[in-house]
Protein backbone atom coordinates (compact mmCIF):
# COMPACT_ATOMS: atom_id res chain seq x y z
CA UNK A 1 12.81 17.43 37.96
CA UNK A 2 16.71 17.10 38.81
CA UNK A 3 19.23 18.49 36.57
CA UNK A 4 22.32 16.65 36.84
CA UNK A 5 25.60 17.39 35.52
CA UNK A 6 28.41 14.78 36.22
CA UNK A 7 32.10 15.80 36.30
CA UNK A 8 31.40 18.01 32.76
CA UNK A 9 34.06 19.33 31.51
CA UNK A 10 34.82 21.93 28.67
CA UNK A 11 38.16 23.74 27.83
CA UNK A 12 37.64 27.23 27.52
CA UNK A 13 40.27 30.06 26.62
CA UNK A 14 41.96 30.50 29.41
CA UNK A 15 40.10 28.53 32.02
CA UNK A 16 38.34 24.78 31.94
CA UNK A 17 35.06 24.39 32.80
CA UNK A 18 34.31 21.76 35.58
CA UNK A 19 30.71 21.31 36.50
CA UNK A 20 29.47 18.54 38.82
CA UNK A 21 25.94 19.91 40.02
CA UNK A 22 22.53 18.34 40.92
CA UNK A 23 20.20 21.04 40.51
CA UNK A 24 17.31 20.19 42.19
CA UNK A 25 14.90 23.90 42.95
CA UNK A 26 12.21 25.19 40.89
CA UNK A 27 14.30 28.73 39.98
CA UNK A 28 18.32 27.76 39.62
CA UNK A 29 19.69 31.31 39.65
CA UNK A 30 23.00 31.63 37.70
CA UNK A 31 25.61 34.59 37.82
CA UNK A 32 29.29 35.39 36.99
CA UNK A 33 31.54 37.99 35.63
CA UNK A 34 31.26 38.18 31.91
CA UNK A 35 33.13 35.70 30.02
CA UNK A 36 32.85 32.90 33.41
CA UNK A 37 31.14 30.09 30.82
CA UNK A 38 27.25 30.96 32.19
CA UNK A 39 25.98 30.81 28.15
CA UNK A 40 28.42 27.88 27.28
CA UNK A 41 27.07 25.89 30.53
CA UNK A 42 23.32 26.71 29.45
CA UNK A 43 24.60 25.42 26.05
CA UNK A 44 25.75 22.69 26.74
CA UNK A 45 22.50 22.03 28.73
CA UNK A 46 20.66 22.77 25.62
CA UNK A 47 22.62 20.37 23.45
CA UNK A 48 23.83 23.17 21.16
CA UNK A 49 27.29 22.31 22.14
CA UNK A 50 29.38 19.50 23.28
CA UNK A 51 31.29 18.58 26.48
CA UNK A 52 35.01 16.76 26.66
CA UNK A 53 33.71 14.63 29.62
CA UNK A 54 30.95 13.73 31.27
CA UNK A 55 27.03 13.04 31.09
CA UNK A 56 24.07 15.05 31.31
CA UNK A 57 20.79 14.35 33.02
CA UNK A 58 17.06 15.44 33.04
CA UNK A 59 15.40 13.32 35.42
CA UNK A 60 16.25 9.57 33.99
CA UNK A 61 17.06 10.41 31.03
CA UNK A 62 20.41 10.69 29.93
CA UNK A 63 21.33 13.86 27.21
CA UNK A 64 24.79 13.67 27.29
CA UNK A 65 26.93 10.95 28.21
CA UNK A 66 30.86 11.88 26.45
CA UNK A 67 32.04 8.16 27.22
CA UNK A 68 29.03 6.28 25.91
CA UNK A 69 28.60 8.59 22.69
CA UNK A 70 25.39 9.95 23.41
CA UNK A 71 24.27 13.24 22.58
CA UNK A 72 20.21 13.97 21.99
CA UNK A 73 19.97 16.63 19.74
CA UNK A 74 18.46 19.58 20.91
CA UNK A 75 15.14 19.17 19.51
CA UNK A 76 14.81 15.80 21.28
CA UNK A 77 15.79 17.11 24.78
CA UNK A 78 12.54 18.62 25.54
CA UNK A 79 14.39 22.19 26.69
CA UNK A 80 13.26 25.60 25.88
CA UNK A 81 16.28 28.11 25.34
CA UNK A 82 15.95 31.41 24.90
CA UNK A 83 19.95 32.76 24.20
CA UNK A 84 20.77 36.61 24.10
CA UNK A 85 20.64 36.76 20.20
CA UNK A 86 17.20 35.28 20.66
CA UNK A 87 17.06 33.33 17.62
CA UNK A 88 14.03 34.68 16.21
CA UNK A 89 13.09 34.22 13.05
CA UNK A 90 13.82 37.66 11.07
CA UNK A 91 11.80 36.62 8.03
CA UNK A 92 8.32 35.91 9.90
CA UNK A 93 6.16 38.40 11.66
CA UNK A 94 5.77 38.20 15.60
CA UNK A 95 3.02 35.54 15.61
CA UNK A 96 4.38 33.39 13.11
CA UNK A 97 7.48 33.21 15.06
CA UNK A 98 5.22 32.70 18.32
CA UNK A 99 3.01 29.89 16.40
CA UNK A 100 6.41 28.22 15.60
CA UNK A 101 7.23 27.11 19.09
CA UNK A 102 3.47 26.15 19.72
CA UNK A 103 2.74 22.33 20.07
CA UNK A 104 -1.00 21.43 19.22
CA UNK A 105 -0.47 18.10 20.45
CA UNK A 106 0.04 19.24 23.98
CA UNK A 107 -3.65 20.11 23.81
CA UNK A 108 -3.47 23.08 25.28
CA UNK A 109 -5.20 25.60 23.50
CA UNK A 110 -5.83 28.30 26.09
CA UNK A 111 -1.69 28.27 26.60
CA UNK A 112 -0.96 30.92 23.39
CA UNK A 113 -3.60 33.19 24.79
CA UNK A 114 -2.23 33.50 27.93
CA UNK A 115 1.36 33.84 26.91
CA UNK A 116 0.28 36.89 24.56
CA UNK A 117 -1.33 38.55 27.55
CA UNK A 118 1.00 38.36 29.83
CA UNK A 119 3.71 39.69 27.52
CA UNK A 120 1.39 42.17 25.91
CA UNK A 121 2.01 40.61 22.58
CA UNK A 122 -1.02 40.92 20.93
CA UNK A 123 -0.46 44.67 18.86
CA UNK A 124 2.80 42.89 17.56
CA UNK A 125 1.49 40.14 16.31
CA UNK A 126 1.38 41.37 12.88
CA UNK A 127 4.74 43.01 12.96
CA UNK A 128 7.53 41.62 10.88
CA UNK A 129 10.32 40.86 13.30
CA UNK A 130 12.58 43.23 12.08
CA UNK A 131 9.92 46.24 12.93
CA UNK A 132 10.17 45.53 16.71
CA UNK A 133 12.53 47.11 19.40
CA UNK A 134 14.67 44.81 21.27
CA UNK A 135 12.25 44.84 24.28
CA UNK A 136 9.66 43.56 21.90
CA UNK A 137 11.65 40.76 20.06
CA UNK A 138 12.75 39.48 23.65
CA UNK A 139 9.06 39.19 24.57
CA UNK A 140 8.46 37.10 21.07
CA UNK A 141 11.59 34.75 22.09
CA UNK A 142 10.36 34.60 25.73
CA UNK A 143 6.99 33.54 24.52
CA UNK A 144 8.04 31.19 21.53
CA UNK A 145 9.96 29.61 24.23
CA UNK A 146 7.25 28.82 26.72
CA UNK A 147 4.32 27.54 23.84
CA UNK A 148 6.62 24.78 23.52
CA UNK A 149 6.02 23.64 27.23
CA UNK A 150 9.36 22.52 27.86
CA UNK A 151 10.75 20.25 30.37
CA UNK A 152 13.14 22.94 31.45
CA UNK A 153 13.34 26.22 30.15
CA UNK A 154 16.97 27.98 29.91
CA UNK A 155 16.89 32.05 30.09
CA UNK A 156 20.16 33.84 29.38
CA UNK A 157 19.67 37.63 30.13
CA UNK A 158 16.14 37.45 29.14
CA UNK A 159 15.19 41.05 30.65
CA UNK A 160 17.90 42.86 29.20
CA UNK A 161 16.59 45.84 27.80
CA UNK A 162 12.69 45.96 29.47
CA UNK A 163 11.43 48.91 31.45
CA UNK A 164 10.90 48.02 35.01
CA UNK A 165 7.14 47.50 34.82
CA UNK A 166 7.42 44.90 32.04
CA UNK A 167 10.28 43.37 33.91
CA UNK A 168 7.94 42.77 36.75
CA UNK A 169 4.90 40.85 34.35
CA UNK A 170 7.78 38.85 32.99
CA UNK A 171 8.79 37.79 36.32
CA UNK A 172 5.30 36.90 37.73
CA UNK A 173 5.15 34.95 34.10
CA UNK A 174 8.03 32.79 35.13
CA UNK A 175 7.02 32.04 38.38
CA UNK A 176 3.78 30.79 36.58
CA UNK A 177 5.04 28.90 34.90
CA UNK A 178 7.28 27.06 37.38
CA UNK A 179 4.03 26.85 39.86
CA UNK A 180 1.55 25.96 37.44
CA UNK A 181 3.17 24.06 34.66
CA UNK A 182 5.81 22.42 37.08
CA UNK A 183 8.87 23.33 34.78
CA UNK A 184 12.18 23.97 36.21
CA UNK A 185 14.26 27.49 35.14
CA UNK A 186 17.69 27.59 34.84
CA UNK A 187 17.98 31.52 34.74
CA UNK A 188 21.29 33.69 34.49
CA UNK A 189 21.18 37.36 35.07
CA UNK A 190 23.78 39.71 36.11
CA UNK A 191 20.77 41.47 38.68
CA UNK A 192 20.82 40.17 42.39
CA UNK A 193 17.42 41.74 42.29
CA UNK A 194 15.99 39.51 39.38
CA UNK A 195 17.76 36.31 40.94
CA UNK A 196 15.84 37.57 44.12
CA UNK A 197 12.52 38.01 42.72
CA UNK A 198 12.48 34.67 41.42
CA UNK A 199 13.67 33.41 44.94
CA UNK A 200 14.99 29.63 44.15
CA UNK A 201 18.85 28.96 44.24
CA UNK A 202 21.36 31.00 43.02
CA UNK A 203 24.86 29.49 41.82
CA UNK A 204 27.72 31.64 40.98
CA UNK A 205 30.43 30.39 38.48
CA UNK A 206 33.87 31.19 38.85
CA UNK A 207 37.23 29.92 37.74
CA UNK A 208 35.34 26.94 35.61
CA UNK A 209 33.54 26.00 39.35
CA UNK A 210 29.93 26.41 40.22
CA UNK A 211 29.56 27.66 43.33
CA UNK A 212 26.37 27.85 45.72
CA UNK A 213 25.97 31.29 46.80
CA UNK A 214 24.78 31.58 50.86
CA UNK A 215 21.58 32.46 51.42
């Protein structure tokens, strides 16, 4: 499914953002200095924050469009986001927070199972939120995320903080999900080696531009 972004633009301190990408691969890799606009681009994505100009796209269907007025909200675009504050729930325990982002009428019942193994979720689920390390409450978001079966899933920094080995499962989780599931993954990371692993494209964003980096 095609990601489209058409001539969006955002002022910024100090820079303007100007985005006119078709992102079109499995795995869109996304890096930049800190500060270059890689969360406010996945936000705007997301719906969680507005553009001056321009229209958004997934697939057909318009998300965005500045000129026509249009703006789904974000619960209507059909996009899992997992940000860097991971917007967990603190006063629910690990599964409640998981069983939040579940949808029943998916019909998938073997989906929550799978997610808990993968991430090695199931001693937390228990847990109030604010018992867990950081490591742990990024697996919960991770998970939450995918149980909805998004459209697209946004990860910013999602392995920040994991040991190697867990950073590895995660990985092969994603790349699950893309193959098996057929949902795109718009995924920023500061690590060349994560970008890498997850093989797709990889963009770079610099100076409000979003540049493909050669292979």
């Amino acid at each position: 499914m095609t990601l489209r972004l058409e001539n969006v633009v955002l002022k910024l301190p100090g820079f303007t953002l100007r985005i006119d990408a078709a992102l079109t691969a499995p795995v869109t890799g996304l890096s930049g200095v800190s500060g270059s606009g890689k969360t406010t681009l996945l936000e705007m994505i997301a719906g969680l924050r507005r553009p001056e100009e321009g229209r958004i796209l997934l697939g057909d269907e318009v998300l965005t469009d500045v000129r026509a007025r249009l703006y789904h909200p974000p619960e209507k675009r059909g996009i899992g986001y997992v940000p860097q504050d991971l917007g967990l729930f603190p006063h629910l325990c690990a599964g409640a927070n998981l069983r939040f982002g579940f949808r029943r009428e998916l019909n998938d019942e073997t989906l929550p199972g799978r997610v808990v193994d993968v991430l090695q979720l199931s001693e937390l689920l228990s847990r109030p939120i604010t018992q867990l390390s950081g490591g742990e409450k990024q697996r919960v978001a991770i998970g939450r995320a995918l149980l909805a079966r998004p459209r697209l899933l946004l990860l910013d920094e999602p392995l920040t903080g994991l040991d190697d080995a867990l950073k590895e499962r995660v990985l092969a989780h994603v790349r699950t999900v893309v193959d098996e599931f057929r949902v795109p993954v718009v995924y920023v990371s500061h690590s060349q080696a994560e970008l890498a692993a997850l093989g797709g494209e990889a963009y770079f964003l610099h100076q409000g531009q979003l540049d493909r980096q050669p292979e």
